[in-house]
C-alpha atoms as a PDB file:
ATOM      1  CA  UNK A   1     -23.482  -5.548  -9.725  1.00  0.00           C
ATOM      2  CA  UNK A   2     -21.216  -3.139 -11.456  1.00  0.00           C
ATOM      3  CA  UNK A   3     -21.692  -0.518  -8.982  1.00  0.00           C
ATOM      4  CA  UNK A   4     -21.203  -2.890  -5.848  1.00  0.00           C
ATOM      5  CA  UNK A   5     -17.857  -4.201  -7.490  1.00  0.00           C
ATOM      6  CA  UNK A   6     -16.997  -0.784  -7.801  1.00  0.00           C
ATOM      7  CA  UNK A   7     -17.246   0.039  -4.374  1.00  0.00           C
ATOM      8  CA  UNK A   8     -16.007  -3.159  -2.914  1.00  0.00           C
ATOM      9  CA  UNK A   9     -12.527  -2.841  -5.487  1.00  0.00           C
ATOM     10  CA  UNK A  10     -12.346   0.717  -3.901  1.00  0.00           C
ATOM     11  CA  UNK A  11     -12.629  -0.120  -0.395  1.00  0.00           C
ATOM     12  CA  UNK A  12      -9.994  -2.671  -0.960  1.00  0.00           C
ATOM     13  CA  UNK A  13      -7.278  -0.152  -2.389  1.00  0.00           C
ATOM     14  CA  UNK A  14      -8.765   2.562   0.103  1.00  0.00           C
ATOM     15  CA  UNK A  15      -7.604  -0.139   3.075  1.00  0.00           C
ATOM     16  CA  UNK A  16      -4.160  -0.925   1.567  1.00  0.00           C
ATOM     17  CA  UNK A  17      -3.282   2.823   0.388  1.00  0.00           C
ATOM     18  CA  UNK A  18      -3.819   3.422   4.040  1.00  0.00           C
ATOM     19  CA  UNK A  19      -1.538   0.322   4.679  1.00  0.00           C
ATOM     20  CA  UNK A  20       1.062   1.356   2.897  1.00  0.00           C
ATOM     21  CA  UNK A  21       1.618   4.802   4.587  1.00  0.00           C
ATOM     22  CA  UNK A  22       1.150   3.388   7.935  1.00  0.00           C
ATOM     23  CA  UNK A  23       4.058   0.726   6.884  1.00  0.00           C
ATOM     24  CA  UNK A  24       6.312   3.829   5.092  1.00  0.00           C
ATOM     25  CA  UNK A  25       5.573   6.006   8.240  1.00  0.00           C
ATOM     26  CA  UNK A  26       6.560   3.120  10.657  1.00  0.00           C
ATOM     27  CA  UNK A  27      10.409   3.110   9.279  1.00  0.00           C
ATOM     28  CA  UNK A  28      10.884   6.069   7.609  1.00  0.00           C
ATOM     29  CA  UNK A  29      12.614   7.681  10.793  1.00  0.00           C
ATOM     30  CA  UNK A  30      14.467   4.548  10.551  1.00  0.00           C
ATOM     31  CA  UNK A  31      16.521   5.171   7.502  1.00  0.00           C
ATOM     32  CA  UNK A  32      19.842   5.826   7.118  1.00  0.00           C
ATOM     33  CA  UNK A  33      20.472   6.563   3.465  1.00  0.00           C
ATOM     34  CA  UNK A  34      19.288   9.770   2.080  1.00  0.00           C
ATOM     35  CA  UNK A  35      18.284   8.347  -1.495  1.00  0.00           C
ATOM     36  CA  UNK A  36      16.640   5.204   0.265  1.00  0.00           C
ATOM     37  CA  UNK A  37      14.465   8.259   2.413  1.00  0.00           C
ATOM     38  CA  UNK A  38      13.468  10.022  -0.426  1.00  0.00           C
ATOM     39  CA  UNK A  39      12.584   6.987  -2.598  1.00  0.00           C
ATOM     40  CA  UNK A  40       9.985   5.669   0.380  1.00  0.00           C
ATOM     41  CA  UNK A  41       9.002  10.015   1.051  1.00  0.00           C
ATOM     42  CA  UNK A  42       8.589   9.772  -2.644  1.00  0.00           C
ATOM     43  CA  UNK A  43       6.099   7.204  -2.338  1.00  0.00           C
ATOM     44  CA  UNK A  44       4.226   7.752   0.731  1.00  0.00           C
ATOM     45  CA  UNK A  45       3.146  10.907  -1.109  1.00  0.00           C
ATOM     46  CA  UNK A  46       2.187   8.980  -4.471  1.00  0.00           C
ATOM     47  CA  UNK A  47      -0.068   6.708  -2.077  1.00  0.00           C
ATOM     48  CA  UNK A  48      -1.548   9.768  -0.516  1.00  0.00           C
ATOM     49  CA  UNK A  49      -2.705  11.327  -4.247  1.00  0.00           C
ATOM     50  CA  UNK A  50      -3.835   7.872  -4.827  1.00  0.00           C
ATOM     51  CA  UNK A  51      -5.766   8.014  -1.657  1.00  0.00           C
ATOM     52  CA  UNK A  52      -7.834  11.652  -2.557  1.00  0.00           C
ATOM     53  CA  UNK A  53      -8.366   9.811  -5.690  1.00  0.00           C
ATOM     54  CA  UNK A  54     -10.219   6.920  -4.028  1.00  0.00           C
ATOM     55  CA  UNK A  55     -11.701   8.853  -1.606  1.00  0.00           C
ATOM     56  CA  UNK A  56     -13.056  11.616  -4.213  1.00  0.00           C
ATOM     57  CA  UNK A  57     -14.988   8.207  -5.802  1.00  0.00           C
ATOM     58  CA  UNK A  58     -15.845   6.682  -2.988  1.00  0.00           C
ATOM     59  CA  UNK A  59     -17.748   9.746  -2.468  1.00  0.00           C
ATOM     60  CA  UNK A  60     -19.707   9.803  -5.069  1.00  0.00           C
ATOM     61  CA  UNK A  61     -21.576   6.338  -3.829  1.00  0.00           C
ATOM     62  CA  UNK A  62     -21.763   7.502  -0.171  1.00  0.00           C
ATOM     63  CA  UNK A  63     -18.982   5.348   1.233  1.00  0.00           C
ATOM     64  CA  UNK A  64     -16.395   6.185   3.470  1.00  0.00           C
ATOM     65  CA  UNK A  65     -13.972   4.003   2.448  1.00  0.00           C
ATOM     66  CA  UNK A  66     -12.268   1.059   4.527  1.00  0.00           C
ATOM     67  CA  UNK A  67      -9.599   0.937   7.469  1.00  0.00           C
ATOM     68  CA  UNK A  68      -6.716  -2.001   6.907  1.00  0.00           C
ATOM     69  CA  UNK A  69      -7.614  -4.930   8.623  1.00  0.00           C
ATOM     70  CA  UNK A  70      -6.978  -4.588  12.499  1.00  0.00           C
ATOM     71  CA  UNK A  71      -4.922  -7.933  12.930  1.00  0.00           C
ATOM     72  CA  UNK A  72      -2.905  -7.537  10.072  1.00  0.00           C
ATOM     73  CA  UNK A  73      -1.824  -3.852  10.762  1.00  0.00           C
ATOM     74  CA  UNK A  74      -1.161  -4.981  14.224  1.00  0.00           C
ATOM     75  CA  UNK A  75       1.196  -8.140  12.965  1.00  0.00           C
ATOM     76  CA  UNK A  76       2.295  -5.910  10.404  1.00  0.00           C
ATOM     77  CA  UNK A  77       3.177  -3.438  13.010  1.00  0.00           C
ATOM     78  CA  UNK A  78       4.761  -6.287  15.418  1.00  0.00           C
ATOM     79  CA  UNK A  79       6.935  -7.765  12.703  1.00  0.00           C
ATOM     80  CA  UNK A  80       8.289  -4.082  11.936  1.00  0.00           C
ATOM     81  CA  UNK A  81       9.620  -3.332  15.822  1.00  0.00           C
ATOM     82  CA  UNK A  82      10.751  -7.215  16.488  1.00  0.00           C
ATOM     83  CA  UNK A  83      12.910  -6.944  13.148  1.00  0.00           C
ATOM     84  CA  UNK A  84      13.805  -3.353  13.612  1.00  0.00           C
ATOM     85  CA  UNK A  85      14.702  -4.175  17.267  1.00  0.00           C
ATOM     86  CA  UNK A  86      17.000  -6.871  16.700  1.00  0.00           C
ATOM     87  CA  UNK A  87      18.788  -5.136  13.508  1.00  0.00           C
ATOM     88  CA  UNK A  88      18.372  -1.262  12.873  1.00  0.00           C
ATOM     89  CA  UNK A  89      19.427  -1.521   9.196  1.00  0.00           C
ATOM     90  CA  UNK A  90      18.681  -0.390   5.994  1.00  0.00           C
ATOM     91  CA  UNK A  91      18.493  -3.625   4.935  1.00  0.00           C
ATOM     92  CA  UNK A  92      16.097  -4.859   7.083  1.00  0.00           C
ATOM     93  CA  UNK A  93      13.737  -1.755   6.095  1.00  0.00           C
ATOM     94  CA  UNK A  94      13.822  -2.659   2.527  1.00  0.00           C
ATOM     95  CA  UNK A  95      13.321  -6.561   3.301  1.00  0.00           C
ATOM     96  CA  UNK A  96      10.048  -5.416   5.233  1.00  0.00           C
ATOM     97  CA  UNK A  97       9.118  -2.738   2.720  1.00  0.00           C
ATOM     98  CA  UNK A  98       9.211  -5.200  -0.124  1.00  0.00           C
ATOM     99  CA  UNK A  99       7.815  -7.875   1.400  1.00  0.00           C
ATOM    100  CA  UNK A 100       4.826  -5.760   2.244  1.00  0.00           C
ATOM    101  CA  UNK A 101       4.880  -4.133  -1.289  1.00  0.00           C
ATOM    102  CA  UNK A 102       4.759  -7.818  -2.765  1.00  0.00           C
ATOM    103  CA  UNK A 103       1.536  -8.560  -0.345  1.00  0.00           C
ATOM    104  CA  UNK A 104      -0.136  -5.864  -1.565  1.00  0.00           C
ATOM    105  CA  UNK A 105       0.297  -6.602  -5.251  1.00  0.00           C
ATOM    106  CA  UNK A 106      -0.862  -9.843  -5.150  1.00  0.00           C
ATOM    107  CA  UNK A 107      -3.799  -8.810  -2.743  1.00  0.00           C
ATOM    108  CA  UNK A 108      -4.547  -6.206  -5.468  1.00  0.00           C
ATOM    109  CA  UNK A 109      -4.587  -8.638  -8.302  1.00  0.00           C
ATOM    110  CA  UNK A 110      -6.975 -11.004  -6.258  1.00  0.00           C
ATOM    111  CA  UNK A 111      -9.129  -8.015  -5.924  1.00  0.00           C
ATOM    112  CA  UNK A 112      -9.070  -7.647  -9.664  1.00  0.00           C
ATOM    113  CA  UNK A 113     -10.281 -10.642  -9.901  1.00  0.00           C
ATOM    114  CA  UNK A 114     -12.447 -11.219  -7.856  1.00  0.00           C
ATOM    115  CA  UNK A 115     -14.556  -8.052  -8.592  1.00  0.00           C
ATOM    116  CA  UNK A 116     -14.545  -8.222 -12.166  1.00  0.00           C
ATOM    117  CA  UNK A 117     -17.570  -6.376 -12.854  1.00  0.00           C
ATOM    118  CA  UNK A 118     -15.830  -2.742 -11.046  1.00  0.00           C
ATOM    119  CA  UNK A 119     -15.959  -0.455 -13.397  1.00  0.00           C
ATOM    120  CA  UNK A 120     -12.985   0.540 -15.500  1.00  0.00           C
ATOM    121  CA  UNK A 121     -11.650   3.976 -13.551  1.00  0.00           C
ATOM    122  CA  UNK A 122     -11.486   1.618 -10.216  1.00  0.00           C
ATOM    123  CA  UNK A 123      -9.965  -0.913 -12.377  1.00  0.00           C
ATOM    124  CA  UNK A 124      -7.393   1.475 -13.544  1.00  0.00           C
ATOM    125  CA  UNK A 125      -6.616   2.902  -9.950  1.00  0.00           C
ATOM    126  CA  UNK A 126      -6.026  -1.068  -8.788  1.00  0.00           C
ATOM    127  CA  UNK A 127      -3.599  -1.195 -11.502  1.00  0.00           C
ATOM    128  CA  UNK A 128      -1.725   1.956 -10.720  1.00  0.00           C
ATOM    129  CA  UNK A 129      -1.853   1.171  -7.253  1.00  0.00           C
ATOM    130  CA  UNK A 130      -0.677  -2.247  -8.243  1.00  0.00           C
ATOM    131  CA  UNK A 131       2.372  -0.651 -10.448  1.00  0.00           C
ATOM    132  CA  UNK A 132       3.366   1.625  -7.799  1.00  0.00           C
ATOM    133  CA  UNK A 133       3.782  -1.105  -5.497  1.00  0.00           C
ATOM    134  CA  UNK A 134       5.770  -3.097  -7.561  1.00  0.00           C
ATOM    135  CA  UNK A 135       8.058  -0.300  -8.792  1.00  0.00           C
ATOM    136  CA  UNK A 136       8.886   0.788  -5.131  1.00  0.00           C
ATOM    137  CA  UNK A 137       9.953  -2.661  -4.676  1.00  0.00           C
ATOM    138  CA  UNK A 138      12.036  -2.876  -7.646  1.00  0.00           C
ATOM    139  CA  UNK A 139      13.470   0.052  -6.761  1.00  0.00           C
ATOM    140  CA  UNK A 140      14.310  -0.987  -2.954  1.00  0.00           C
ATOM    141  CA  UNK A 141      16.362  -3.787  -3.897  1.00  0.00           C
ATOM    142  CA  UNK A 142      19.328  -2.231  -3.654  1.00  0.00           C
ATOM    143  CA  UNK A 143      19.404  -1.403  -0.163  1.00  0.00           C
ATOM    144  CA  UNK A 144      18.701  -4.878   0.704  1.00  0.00           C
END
């Protein structure tokens, strides 16, 4: 059980680390503001140590980790041009990048629940995922 929690937690944050850059990657040539570009640069490469992280354990049990959802990266993706296209802003970038930094956080904590018996490293790298997520959004309300 422990070691199927495990692997099931990691998946999880595998599929939204790779989320999360797609979503930073999709409006980064977007931004105006230098500070507001290095905050989300700053970010994308946080996710990405996460990411060797999760992929250096997922390793260890012979998985190769899990791709984001195909719908929701498409809508994701959709919701990012249609908003982008109709106002180019700043502002707009951080409403999208917190909204999707809020999904993720409460996606992670459902994970947390829900696989309970993951062992404590996995449950740690949830939890920094988890913080990083929430901090970036913190951090991006200015620019809304």
């Amino acid at each position: 059980m422990i070691e199927q929690d495990t692997i099931k937690l990691l998946r999880e944050c595998d599929a939204g680390i790779k989320m999360g850059i797609t979503s930073i990657d999709d409006v980064l040539s977007h931004v105006k503001n230098q500070n507001f570009y290095n905050k989300l640069s700053d970010s994308r490469e946080e996710h990405q140590r996460l990411q060797c992280e999760i992929i250096q354990l997922l390793g260890k049990y012979q998985d190769e980790g899990k791709d984001p959802n195909p719908i929701a990266k498409s809508m994701s993706w959709m919701k990012t041009n249609v908003k982008l296209g109709i106002e180019d802003s700043d502002n707009t970038i951080a409403d999208l990048m917190i909204d999707g930094c809020n999904m993720g956080v409460k996606s992670l904590n459902r994970y947390l629940n829900q696989y309970q018996a993951a062992d404590e490293q996995s449950k740690d790298i949830a939890k920094k995922l988890s913080h990083i997520e929430s901090r970036l959004a913190a951090e991006l309300r200015q620019y809304l």
